[in-house]
Structure formats: structure tokens, C-alpha cells
N, C-alpha and C. Protein backbone atom coordinates (compact mmCIF):
# COMPACT_ATOMS: atom_id res chain seq x y z
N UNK A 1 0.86 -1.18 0.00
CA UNK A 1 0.00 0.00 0.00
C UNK A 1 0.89 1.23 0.00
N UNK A 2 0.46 2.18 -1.01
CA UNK A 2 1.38 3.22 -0.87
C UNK A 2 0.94 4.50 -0.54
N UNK A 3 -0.40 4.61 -0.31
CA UNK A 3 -1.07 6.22 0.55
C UNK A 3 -2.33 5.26 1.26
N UNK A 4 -2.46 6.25 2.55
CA UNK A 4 -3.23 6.39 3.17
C UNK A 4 -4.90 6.11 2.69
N UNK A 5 -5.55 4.90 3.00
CA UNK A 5 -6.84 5.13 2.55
C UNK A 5 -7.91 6.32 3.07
N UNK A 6 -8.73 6.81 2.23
CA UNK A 6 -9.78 7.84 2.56
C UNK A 6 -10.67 7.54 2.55
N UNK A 7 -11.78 7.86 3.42
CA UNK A 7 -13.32 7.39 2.93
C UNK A 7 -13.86 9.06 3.20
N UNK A 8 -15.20 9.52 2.93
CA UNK A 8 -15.89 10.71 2.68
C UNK A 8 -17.21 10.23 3.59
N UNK A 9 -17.12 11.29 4.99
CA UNK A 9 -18.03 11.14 6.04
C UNK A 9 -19.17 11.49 5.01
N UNK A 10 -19.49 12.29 4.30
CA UNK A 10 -21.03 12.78 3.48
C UNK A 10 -21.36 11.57 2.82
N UNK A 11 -20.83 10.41 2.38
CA UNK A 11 -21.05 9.00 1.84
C UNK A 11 -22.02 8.51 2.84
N UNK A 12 -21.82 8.24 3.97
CA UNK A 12 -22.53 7.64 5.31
C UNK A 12 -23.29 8.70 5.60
N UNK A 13 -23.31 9.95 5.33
CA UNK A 13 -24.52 10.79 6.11
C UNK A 13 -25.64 11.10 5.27
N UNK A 14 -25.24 10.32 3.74
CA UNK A 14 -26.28 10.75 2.64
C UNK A 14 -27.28 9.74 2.64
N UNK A 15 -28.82 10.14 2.18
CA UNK A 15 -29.91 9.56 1.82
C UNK A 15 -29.59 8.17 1.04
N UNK A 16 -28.27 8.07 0.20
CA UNK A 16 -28.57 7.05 -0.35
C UNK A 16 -27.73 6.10 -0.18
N UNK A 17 -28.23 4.70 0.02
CA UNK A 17 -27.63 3.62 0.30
C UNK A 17 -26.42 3.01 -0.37
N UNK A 18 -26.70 2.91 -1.45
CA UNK A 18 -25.67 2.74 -2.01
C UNK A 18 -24.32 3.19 -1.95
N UNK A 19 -24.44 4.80 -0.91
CA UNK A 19 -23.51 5.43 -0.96
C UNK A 19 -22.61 5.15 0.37
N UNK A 20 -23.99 4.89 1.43
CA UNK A 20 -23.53 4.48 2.55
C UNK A 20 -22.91 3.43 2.63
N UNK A 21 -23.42 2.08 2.30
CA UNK A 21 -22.58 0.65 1.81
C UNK A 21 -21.04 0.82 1.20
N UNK A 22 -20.88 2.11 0.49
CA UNK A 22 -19.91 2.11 -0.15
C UNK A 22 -18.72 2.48 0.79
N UNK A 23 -19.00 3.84 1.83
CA UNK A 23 -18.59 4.09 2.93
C UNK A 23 -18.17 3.19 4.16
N UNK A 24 -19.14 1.98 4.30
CA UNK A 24 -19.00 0.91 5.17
C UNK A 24 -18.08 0.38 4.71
N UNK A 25 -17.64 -0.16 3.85
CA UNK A 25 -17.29 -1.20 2.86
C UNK A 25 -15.38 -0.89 3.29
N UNK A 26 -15.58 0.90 2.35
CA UNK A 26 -14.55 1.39 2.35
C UNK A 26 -13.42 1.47 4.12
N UNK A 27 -14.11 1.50 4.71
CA UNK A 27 -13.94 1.26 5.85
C UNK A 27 -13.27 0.68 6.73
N UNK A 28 -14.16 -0.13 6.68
CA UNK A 28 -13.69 -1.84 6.92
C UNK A 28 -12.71 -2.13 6.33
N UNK A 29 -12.81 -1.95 4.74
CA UNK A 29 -11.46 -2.45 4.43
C UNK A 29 -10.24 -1.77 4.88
N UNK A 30 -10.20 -0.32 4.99
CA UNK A 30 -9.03 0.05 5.07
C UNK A 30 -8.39 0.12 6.95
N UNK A 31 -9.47 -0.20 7.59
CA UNK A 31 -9.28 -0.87 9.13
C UNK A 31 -8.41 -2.39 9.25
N UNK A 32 -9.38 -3.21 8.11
CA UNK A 32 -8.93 -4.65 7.88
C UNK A 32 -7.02 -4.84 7.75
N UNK A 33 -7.27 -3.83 6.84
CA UNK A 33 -5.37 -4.08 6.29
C UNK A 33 -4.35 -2.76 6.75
N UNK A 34 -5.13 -1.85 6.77
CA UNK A 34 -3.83 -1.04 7.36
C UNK A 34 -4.21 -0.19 9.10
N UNK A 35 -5.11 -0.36 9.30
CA UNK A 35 -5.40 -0.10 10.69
C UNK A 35 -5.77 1.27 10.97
N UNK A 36 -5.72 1.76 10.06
CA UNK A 36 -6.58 3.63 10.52
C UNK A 36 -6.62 4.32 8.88
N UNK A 37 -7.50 5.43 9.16
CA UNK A 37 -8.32 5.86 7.87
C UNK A 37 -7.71 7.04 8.00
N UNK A 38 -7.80 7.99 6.44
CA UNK A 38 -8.24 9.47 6.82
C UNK A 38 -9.41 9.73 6.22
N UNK A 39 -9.89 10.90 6.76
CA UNK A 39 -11.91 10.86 6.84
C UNK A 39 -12.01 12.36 6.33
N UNK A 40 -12.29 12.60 5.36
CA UNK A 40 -13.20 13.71 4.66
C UNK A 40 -14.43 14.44 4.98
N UNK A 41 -15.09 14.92 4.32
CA UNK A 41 -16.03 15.36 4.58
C UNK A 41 -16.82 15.75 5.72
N UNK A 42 -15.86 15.96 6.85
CA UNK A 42 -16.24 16.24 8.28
C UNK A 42 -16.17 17.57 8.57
N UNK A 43 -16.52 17.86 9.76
CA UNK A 43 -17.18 19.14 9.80
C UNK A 43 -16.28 20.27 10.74
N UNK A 44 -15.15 20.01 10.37
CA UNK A 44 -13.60 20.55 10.95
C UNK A 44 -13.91 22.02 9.70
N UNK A 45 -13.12 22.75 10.79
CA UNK A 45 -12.89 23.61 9.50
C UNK A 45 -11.52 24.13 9.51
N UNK A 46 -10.88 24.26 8.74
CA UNK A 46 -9.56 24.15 7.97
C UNK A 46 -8.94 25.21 8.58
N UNK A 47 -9.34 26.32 9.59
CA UNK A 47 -8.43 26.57 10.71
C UNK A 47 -8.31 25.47 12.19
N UNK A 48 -9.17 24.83 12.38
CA UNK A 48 -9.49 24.32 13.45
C UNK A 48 -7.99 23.01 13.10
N UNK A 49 -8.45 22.60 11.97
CA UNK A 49 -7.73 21.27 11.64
C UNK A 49 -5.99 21.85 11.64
N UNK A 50 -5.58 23.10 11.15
CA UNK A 50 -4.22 23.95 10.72
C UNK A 50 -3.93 23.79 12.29
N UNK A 51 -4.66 24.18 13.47
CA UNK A 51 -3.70 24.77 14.69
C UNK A 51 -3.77 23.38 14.98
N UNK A 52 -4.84 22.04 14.79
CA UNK A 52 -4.54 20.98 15.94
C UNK A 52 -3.73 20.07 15.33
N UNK A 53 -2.63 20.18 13.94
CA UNK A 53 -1.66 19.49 13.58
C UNK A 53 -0.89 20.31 13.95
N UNK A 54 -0.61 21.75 13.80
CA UNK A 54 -0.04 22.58 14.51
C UNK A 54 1.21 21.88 15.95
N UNK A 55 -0.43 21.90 16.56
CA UNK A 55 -0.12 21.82 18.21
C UNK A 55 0.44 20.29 18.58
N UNK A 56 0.13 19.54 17.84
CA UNK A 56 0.34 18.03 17.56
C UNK A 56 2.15 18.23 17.03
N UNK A 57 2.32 18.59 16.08
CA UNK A 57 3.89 18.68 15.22
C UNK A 57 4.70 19.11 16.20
N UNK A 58 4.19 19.80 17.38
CA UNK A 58 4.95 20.99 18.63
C UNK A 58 5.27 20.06 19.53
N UNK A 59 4.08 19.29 20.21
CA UNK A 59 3.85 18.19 21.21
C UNK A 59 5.02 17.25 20.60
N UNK A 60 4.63 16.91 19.32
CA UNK A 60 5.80 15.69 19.58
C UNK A 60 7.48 15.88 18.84
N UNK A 61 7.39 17.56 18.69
CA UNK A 61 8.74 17.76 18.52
C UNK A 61 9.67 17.88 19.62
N UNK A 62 8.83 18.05 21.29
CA UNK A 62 9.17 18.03 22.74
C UNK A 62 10.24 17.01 22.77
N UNK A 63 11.13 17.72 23.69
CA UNK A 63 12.58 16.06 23.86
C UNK A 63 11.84 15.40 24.93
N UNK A 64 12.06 13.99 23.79
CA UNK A 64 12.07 12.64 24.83
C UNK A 64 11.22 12.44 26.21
N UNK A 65 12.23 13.10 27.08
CA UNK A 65 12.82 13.19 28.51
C UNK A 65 11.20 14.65 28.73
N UNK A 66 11.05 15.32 27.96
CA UNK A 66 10.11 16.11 28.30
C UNK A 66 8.64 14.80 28.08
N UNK A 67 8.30 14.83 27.13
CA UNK A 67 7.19 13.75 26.56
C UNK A 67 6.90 12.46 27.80
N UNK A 68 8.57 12.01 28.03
CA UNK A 68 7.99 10.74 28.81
C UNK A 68 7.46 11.25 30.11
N UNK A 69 7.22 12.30 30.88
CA UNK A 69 6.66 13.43 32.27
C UNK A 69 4.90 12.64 32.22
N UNK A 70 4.28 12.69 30.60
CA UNK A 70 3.24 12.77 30.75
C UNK A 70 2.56 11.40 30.09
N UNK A 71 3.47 10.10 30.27
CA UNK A 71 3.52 8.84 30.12
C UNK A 71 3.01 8.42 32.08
N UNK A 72 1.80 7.52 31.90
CA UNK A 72 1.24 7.34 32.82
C UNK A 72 0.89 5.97 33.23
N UNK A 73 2.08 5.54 33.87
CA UNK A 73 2.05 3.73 34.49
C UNK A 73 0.72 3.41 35.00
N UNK A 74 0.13 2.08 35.11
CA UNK A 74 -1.00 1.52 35.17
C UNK A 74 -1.73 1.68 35.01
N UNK A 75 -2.23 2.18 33.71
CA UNK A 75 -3.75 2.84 33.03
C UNK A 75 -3.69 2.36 31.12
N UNK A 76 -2.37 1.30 30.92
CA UNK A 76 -2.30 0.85 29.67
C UNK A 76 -2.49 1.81 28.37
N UNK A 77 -1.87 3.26 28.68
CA UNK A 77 -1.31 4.06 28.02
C UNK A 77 -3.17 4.60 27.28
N UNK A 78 -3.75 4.44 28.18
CA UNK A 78 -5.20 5.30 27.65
C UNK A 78 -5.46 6.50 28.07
N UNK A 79 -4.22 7.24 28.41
CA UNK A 79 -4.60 8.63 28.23
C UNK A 79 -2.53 9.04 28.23
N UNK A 80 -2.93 10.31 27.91
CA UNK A 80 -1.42 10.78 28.03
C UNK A 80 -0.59 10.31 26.61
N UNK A 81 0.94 10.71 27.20
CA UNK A 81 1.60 10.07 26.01
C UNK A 81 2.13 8.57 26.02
N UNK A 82 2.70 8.07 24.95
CA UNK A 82 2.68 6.08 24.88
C UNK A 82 4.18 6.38 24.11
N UNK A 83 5.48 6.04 24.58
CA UNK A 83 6.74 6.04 23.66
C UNK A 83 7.07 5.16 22.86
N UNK A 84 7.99 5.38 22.03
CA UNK A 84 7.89 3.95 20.98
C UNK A 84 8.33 2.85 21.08
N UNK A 85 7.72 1.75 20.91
CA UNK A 85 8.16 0.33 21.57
C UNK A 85 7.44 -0.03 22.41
N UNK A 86 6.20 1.32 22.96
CA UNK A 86 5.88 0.30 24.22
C UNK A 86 4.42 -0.50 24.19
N UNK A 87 4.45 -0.08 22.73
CA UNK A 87 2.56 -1.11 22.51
C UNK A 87 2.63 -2.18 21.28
N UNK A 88 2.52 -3.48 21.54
CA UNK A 88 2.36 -4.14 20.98
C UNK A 88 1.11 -4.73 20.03
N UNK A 89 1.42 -4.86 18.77
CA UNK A 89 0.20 -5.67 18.09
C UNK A 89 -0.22 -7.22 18.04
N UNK A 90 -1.42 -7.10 18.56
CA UNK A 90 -1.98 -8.81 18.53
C UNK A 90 -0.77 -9.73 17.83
N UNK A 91 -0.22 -10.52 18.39
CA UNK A 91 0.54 -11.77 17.87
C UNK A 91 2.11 -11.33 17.74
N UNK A 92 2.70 -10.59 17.92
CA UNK A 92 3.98 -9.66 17.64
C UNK A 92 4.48 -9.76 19.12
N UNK A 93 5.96 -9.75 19.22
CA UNK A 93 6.73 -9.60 20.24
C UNK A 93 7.54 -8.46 20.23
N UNK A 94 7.64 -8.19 18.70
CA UNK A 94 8.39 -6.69 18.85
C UNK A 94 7.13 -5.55 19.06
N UNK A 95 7.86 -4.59 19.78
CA UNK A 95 7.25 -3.29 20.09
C UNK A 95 6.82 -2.02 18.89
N UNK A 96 5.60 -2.12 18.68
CA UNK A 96 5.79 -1.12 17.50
C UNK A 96 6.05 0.29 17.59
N UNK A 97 6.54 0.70 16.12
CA UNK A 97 7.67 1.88 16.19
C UNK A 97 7.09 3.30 15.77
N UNK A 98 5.88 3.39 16.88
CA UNK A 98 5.32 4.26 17.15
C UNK A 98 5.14 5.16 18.07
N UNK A 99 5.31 6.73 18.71
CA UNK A 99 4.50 6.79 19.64
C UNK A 99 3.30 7.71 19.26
N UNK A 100 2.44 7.70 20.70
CA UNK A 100 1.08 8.57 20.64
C UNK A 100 0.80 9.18 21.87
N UNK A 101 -0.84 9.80 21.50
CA UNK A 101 -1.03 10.58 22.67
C UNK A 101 -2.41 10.09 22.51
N UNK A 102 -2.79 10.04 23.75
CA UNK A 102 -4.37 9.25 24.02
C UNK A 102 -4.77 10.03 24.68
N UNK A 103 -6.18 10.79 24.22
CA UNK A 103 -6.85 11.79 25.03
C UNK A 103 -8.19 11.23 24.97
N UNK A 104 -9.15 11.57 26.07
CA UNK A 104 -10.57 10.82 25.71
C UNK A 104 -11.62 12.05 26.27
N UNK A 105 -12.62 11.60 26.10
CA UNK A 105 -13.46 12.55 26.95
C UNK A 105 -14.02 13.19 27.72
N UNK A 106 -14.48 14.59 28.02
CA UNK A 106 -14.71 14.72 29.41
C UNK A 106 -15.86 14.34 29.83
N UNK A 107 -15.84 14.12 31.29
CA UNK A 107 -17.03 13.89 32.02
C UNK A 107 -17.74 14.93 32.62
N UNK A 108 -19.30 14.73 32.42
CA UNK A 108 -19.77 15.71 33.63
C UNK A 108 -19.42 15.32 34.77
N UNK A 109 -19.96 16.69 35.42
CA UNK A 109 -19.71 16.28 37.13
C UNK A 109 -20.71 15.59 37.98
N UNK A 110 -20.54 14.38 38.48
CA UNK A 110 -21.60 13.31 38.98
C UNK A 110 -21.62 12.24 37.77
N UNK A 111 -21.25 11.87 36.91
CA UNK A 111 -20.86 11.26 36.24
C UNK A 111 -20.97 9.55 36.82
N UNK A 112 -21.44 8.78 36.25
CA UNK A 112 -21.20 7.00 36.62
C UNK A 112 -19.83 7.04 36.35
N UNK A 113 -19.68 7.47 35.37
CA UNK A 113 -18.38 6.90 34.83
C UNK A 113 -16.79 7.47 35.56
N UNK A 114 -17.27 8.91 36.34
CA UNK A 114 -15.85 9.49 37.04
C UNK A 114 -15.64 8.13 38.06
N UNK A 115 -14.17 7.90 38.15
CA UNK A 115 -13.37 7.03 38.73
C UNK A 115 -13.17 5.78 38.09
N UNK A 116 -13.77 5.64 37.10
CA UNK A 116 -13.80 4.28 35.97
C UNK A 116 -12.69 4.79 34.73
N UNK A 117 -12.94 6.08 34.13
CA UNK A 117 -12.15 6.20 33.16
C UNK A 117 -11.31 7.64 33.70
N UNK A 118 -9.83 7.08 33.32
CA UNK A 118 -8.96 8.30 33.42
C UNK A 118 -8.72 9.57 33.63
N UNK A 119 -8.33 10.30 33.74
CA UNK A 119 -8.32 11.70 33.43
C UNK A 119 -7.20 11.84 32.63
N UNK A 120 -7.99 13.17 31.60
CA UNK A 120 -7.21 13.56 30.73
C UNK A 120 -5.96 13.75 31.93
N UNK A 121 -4.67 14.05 30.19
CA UNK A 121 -3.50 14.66 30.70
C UNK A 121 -3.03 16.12 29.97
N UNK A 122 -2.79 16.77 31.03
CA UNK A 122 -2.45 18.24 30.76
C UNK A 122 -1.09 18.61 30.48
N UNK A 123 -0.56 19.29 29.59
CA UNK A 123 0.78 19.28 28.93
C UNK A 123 0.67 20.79 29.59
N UNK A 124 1.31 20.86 30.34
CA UNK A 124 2.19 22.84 30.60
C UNK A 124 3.14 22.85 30.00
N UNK A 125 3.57 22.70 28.96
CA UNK A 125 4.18 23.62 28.08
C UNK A 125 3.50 23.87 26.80
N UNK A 126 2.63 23.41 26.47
CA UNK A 126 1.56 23.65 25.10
C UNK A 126 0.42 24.09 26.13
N UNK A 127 0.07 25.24 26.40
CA UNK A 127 -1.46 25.21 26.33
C UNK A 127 -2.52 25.25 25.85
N UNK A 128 -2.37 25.50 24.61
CA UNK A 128 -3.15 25.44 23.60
C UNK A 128 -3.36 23.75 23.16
N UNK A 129 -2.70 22.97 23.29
CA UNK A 129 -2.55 21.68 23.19
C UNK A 129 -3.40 20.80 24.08
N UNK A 130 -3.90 21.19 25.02
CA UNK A 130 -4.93 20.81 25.78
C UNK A 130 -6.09 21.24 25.53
């Protein structure tokens, strides 16, 4: 594979089936074999999307030794940052040669779910990055 597959969110949000199936389809497949999509037709708008690769290119141009601060033992790297090597894929012993940043959602307050899922992680040196 040599680019990134795309699928077009307006495929799945349109009246017609055919279009949606096509969207599913597209999907799946490109989940099946390469493990993540890029997605179109969403409702970002092209400053919003400019500062949060922006702030993303900044975050992980941070040294190392800064990045690993907000790497967070016993929570299986679901929030915060994940360095490379330290997540493995189904059936693999080597570490893949990736890292990331796992952010999820907030909760209201009174929430079922506060004390079940994580808390975000806050980067002080990007604030805008949070």
C-alpha cells in the first residue's frame, strides 16, 4: 500500500444507500489491512484542523525526557503520552515503532463513569494543546 486510505463522512450521512454501503465497505477495508483511515467530509474547519496538527507537530517535537513526564504507568497508556516500543500488536513480540497521545473525553460532574475512566493529561508547556 502506498497512501493512506480515505473514505468521505457525506457517503454515510447521505440519503442514499448505495452510498452508505460504499462508505461501510470502504472502511472496513481500510481498518482490515492497514489499521486507521483518513476521513473527509467532516465538519472541521480548515483553521481548526491547521492549529490541531499545529499543536500536535509541537507536542511531539518536545525532547524525549520532556514527553515521557506525561507517560502514565498503570492505566495501559489510555490517556497521556505512549513512547515507541511500548505497545504491541496482537501476535507480535516486537514493540511497535510508534509513539502517541491518548486523550478521551470529558465527564460531567456526577458522572457513573468518574473514577472508571482516566483523566485527561495536561501538557504545561503547550497550552493550547490541551
Amino acid at each position: 500500500m502506498d497512501k493512506i486510505p480515505s473514505v468521505d463522512l457525506r457517503d454515510f450521512l447521505s440519503d442514499n444507500p448505495e452510498r452508505k454501503q460504499k462508505f461501510v465497505n470502504e472502511i472496513g477495508k481500510a481498518y482490515e489491512e492497514i489499521g486507521f483511515v483518513a476521513l473527509k467530509g467532516h465538519f472541521l474547519d480548515d483553521q481548526l484542523v491547521h492549529d490541531l496538527y499545529d499543536q500536535v507537530n509541537q507536542f511531539f517535537m518536545l525532547p524525549t525526557e520532556t514527553k515521557q513526564q506525561y507517560e502514565i504507568p498503570g492505566i495501559g497508556g489510555q490517556r497521556g503520552y505512549v513512547g515507541f516500543g511500548k505497545e504491541t500488536a496482537k501476535g507480535f513480540k516486537k514493540g511497535d515503532l510508534k509513539e502517541f497521545w491518548h486523550f478521551g473525553q470529558y465527564l460531567k460532574e456526577g458522572s457513573k463513569y468518574q473514577g472508571v475512566y482516566p483523566e485527561n493529561v495536561t501538557v504545561k508547556e503547550l497550552p493550547k494543546f490541551n
